[in-house]
C-alpha atoms as a PDB file:
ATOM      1  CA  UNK A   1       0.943  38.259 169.193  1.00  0.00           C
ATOM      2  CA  UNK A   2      -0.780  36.263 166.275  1.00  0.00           C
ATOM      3  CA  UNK A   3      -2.774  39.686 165.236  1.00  0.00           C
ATOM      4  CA  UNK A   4       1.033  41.042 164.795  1.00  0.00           C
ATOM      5  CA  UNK A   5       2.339  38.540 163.033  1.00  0.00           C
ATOM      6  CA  UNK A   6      -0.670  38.130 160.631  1.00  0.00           C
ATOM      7  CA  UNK A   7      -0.039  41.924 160.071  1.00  0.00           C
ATOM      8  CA  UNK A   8       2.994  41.438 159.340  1.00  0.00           C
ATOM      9  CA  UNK A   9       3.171  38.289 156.550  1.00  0.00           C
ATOM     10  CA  UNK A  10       0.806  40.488 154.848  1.00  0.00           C
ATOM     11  CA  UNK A  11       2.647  43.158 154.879  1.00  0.00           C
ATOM     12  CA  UNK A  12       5.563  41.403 153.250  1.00  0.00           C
ATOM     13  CA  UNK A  13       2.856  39.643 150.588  1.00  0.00           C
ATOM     14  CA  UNK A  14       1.972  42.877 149.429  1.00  0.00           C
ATOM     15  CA  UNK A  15       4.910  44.156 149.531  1.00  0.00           C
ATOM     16  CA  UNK A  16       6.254  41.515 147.306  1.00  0.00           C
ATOM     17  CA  UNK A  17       3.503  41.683 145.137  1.00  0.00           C
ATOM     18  CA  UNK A  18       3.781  45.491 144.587  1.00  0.00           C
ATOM     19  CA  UNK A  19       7.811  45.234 143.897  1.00  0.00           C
ATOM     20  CA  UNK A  20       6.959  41.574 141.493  1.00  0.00           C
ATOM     21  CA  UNK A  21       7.975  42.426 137.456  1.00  0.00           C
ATOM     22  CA  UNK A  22       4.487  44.338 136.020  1.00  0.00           C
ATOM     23  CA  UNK A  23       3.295  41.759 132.738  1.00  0.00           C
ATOM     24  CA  UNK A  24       5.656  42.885 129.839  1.00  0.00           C
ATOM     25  CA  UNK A  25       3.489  45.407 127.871  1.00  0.00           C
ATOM     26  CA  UNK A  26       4.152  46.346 124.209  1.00  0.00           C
ATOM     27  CA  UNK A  27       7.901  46.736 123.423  1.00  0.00           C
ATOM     28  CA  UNK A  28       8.558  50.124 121.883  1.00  0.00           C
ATOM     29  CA  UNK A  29      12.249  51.193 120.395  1.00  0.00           C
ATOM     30  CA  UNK A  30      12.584  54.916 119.516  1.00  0.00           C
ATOM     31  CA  UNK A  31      15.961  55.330 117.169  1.00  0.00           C
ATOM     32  CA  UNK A  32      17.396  57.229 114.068  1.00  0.00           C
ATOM     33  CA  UNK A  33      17.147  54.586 110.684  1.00  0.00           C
ATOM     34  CA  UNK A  34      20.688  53.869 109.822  1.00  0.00           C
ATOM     35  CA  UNK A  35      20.378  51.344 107.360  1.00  0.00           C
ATOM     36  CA  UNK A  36      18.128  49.642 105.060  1.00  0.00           C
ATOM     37  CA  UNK A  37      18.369  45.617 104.101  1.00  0.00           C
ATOM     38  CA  UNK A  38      15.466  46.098 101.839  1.00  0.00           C
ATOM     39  CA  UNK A  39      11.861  47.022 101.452  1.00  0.00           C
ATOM     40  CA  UNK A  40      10.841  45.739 104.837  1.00  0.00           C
ATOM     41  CA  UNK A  41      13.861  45.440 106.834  1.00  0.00           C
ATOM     42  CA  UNK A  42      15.784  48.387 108.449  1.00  0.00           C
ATOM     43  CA  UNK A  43      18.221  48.722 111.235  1.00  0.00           C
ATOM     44  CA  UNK A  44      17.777  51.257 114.064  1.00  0.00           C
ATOM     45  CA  UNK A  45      20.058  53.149 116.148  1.00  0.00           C
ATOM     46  CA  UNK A  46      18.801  53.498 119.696  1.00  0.00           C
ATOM     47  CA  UNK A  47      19.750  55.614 122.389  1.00  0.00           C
ATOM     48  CA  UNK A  48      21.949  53.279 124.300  1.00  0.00           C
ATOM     49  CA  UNK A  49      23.976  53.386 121.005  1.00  0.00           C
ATOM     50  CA  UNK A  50      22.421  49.522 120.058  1.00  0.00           C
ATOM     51  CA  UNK A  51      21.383  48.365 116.542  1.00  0.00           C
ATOM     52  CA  UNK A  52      18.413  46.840 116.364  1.00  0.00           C
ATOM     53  CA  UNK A  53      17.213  44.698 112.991  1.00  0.00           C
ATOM     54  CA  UNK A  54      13.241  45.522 112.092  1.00  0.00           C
ATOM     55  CA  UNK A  55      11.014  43.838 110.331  1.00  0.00           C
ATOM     56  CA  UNK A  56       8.018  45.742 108.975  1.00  0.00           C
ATOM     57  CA  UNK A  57       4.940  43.802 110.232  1.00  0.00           C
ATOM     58  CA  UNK A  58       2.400  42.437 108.017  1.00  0.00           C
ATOM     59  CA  UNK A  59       3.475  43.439 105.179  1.00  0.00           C
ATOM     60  CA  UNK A  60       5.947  41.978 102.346  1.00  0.00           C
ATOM     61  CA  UNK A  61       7.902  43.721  99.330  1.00  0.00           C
ATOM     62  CA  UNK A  62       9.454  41.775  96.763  1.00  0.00           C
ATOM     63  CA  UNK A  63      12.849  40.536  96.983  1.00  0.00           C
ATOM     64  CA  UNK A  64      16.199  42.384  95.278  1.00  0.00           C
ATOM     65  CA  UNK A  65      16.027  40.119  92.400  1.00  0.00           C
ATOM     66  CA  UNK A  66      12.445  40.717  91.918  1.00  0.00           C
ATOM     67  CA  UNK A  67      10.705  43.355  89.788  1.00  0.00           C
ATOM     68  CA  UNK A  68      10.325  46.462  91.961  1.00  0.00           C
ATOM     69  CA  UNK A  69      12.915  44.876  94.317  1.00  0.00           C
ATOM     70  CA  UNK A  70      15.102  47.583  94.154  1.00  0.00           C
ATOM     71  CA  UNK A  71      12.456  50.675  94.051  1.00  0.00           C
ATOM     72  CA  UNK A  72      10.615  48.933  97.207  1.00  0.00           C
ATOM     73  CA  UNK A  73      13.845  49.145  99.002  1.00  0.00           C
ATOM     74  CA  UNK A  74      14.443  53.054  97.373  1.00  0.00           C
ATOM     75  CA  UNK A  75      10.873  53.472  98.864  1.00  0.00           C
ATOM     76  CA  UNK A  76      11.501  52.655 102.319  1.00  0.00           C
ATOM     77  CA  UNK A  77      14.412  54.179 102.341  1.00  0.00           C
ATOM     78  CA  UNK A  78      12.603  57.904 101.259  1.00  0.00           C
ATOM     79  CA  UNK A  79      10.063  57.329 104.110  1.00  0.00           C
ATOM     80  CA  UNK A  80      12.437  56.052 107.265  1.00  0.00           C
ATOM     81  CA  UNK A  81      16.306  56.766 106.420  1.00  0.00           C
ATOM     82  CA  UNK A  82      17.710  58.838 108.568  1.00  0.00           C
ATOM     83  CA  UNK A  83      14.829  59.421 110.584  1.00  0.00           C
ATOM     84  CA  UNK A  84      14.015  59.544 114.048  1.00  0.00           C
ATOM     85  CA  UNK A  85      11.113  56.560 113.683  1.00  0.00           C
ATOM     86  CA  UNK A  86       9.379  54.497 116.914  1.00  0.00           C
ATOM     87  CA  UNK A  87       9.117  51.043 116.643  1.00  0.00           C
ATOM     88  CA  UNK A  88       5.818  48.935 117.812  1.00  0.00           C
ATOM     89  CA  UNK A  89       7.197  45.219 118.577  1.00  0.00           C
ATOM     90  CA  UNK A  90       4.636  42.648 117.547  1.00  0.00           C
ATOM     91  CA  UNK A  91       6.831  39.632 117.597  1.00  0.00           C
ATOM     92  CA  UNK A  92      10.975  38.469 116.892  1.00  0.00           C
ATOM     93  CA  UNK A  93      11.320  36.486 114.019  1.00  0.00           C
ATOM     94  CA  UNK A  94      13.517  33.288 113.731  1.00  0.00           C
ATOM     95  CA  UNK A  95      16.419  35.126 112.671  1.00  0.00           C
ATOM     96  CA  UNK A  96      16.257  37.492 115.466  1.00  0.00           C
ATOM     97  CA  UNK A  97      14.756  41.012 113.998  1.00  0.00           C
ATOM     98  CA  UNK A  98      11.842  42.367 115.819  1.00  0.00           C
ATOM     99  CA  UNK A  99       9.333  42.860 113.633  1.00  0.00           C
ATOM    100  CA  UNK A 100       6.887  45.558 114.160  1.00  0.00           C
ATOM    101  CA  UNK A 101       4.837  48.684 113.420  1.00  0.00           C
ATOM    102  CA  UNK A 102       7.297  51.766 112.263  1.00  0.00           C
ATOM    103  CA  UNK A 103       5.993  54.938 112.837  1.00  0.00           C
ATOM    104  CA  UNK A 104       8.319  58.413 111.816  1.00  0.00           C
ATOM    105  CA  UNK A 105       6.347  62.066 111.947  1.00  0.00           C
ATOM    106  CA  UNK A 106       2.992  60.595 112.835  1.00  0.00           C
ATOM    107  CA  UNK A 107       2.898  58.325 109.773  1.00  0.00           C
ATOM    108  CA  UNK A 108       2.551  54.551 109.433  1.00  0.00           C
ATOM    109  CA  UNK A 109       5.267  53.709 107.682  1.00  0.00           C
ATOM    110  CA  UNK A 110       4.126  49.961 106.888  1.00  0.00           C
ATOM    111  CA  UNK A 111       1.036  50.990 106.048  1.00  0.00           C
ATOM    112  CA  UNK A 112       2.229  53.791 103.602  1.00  0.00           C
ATOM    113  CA  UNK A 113       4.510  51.074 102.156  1.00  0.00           C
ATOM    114  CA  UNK A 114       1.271  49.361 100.685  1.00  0.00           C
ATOM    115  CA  UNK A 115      -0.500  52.612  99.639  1.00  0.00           C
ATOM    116  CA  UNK A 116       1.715  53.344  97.193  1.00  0.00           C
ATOM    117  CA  UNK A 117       2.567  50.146  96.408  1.00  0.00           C
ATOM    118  CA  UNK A 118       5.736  49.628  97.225  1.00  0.00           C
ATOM    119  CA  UNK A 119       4.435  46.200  99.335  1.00  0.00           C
ATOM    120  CA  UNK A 120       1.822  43.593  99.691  1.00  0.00           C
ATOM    121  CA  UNK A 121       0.220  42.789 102.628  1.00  0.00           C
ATOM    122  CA  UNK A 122       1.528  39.651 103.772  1.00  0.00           C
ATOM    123  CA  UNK A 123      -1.692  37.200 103.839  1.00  0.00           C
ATOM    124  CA  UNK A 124      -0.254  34.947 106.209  1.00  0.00           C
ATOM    125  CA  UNK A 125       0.515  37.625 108.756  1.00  0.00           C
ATOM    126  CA  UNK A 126      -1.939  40.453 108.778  1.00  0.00           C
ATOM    127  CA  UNK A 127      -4.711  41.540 111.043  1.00  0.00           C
ATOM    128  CA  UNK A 128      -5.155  44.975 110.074  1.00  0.00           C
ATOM    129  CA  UNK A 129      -7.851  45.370 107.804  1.00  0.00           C
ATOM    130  CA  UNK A 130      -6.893  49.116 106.730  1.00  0.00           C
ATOM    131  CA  UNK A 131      -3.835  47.439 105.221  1.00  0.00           C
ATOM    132  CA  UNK A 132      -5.972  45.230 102.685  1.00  0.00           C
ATOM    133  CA  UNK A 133      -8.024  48.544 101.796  1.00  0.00           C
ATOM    134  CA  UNK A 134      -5.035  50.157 100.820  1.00  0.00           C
ATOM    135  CA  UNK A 135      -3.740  47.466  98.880  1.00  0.00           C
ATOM    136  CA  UNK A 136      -7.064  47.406  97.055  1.00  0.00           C
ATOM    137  CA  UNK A 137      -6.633  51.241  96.329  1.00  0.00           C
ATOM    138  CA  UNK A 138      -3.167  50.475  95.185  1.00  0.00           C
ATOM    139  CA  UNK A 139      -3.949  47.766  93.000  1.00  0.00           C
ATOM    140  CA  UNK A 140      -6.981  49.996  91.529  1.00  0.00           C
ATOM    141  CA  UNK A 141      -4.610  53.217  90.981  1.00  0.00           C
ATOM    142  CA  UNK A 142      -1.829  50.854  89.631  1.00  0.00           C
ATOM    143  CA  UNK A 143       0.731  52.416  92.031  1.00  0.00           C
ATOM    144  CA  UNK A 144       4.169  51.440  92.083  1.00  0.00           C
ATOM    145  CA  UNK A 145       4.075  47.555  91.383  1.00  0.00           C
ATOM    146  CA  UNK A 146       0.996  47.254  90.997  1.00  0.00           C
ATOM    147  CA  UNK A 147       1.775  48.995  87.593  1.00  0.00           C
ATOM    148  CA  UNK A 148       4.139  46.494  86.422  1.00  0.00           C
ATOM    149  CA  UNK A 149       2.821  43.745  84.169  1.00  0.00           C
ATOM    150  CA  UNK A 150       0.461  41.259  85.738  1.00  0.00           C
ATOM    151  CA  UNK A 151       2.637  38.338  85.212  1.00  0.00           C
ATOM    152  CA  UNK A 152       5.977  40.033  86.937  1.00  0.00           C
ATOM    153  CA  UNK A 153       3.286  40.989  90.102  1.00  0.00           C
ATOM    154  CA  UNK A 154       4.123  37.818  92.057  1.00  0.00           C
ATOM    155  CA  UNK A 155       3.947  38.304  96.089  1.00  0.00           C
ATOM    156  CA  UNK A 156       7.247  37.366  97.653  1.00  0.00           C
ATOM    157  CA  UNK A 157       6.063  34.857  99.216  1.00  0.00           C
ATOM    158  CA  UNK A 158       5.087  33.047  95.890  1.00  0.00           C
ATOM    159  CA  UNK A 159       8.343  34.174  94.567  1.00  0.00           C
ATOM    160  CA  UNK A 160      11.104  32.791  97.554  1.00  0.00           C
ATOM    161  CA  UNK A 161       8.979  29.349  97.232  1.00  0.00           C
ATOM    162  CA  UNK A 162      10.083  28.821  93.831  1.00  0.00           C
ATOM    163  CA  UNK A 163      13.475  29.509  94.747  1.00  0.00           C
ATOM    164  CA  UNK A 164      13.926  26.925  97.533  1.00  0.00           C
END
């Protein structure tokens, strides 16, 4: 009678370990870009019919009021509006976007935003290294900002803390 009944509590352990919640894995949102805030913030339309906020990881364009404000948003906007695009959640910011990795016909969208500099990379938030290569490139080619004057190429960063 033990034998059975040691059969059968681990039976029902494995059982409930099978059926437990597997560890979250990488969040992924594939949707159609229906709006965008700026140069690194778009909204996607998913299939349940939900909008989702994005925030382009690791990277940072100026602001509206900043030089190349506008034509980093006009950039973003040629490269994900209106597209079908899949989105790679790294994190949720404090105001509630997820930020992540935006990927539309097999390109990196973030990372294209820096090649032809339409963004920095954003120091405090990188880890890819291919982004700071392309930045260099950027910066070398004067693409996009990079071809404004030096004093008007202020990171964003730099920028919103003289505005607090």
């Amino acid at each position: 009678m033990a034998i059975a009944n040691t059969k059968t509590l681990l039976f029902i352990i494995l059982l409930y370990l099978v059926l437990l919640p597997l560890p979250a894995t990488a969040q992924e949102y594939i949707g159609r870009v229906v709006g965008i805030s700026d140069g690194d913030t778009l909204t996607l339309l998913d299939n349940q019919k939900q909008q989702i906020k994005v925030r382009l990881a690791e990277i940072d364009t100026p602001e509206s009021a900043q030089p190349y404000g506008s034509r980093a948003k006009q950039a973003l906007s040629g490269l994900a509006y209106g597209k079908t695009v899949i989105v790679k959640v790294q994190d949720t910011d404090r105001y509630g976007r997820k930020v992540g990795r935006v990927y539309t016909d097999g390109l990196d969208v973030n990372a294209e935003m820096v090649r032809i500099g339409a963004a920095w990379v954003y120091r405090k938030y990188a880890s890819d290294q291919n982004l700071y290569a392309l930045e260099k490139q950027a910066r070398k080619n004067k693409a996009g900002l990079w071809s404004l004057p030096e004093a008007q190429q202020v990171p964003p960063w730099e920028w919103r803390k003289t505005r607090r």
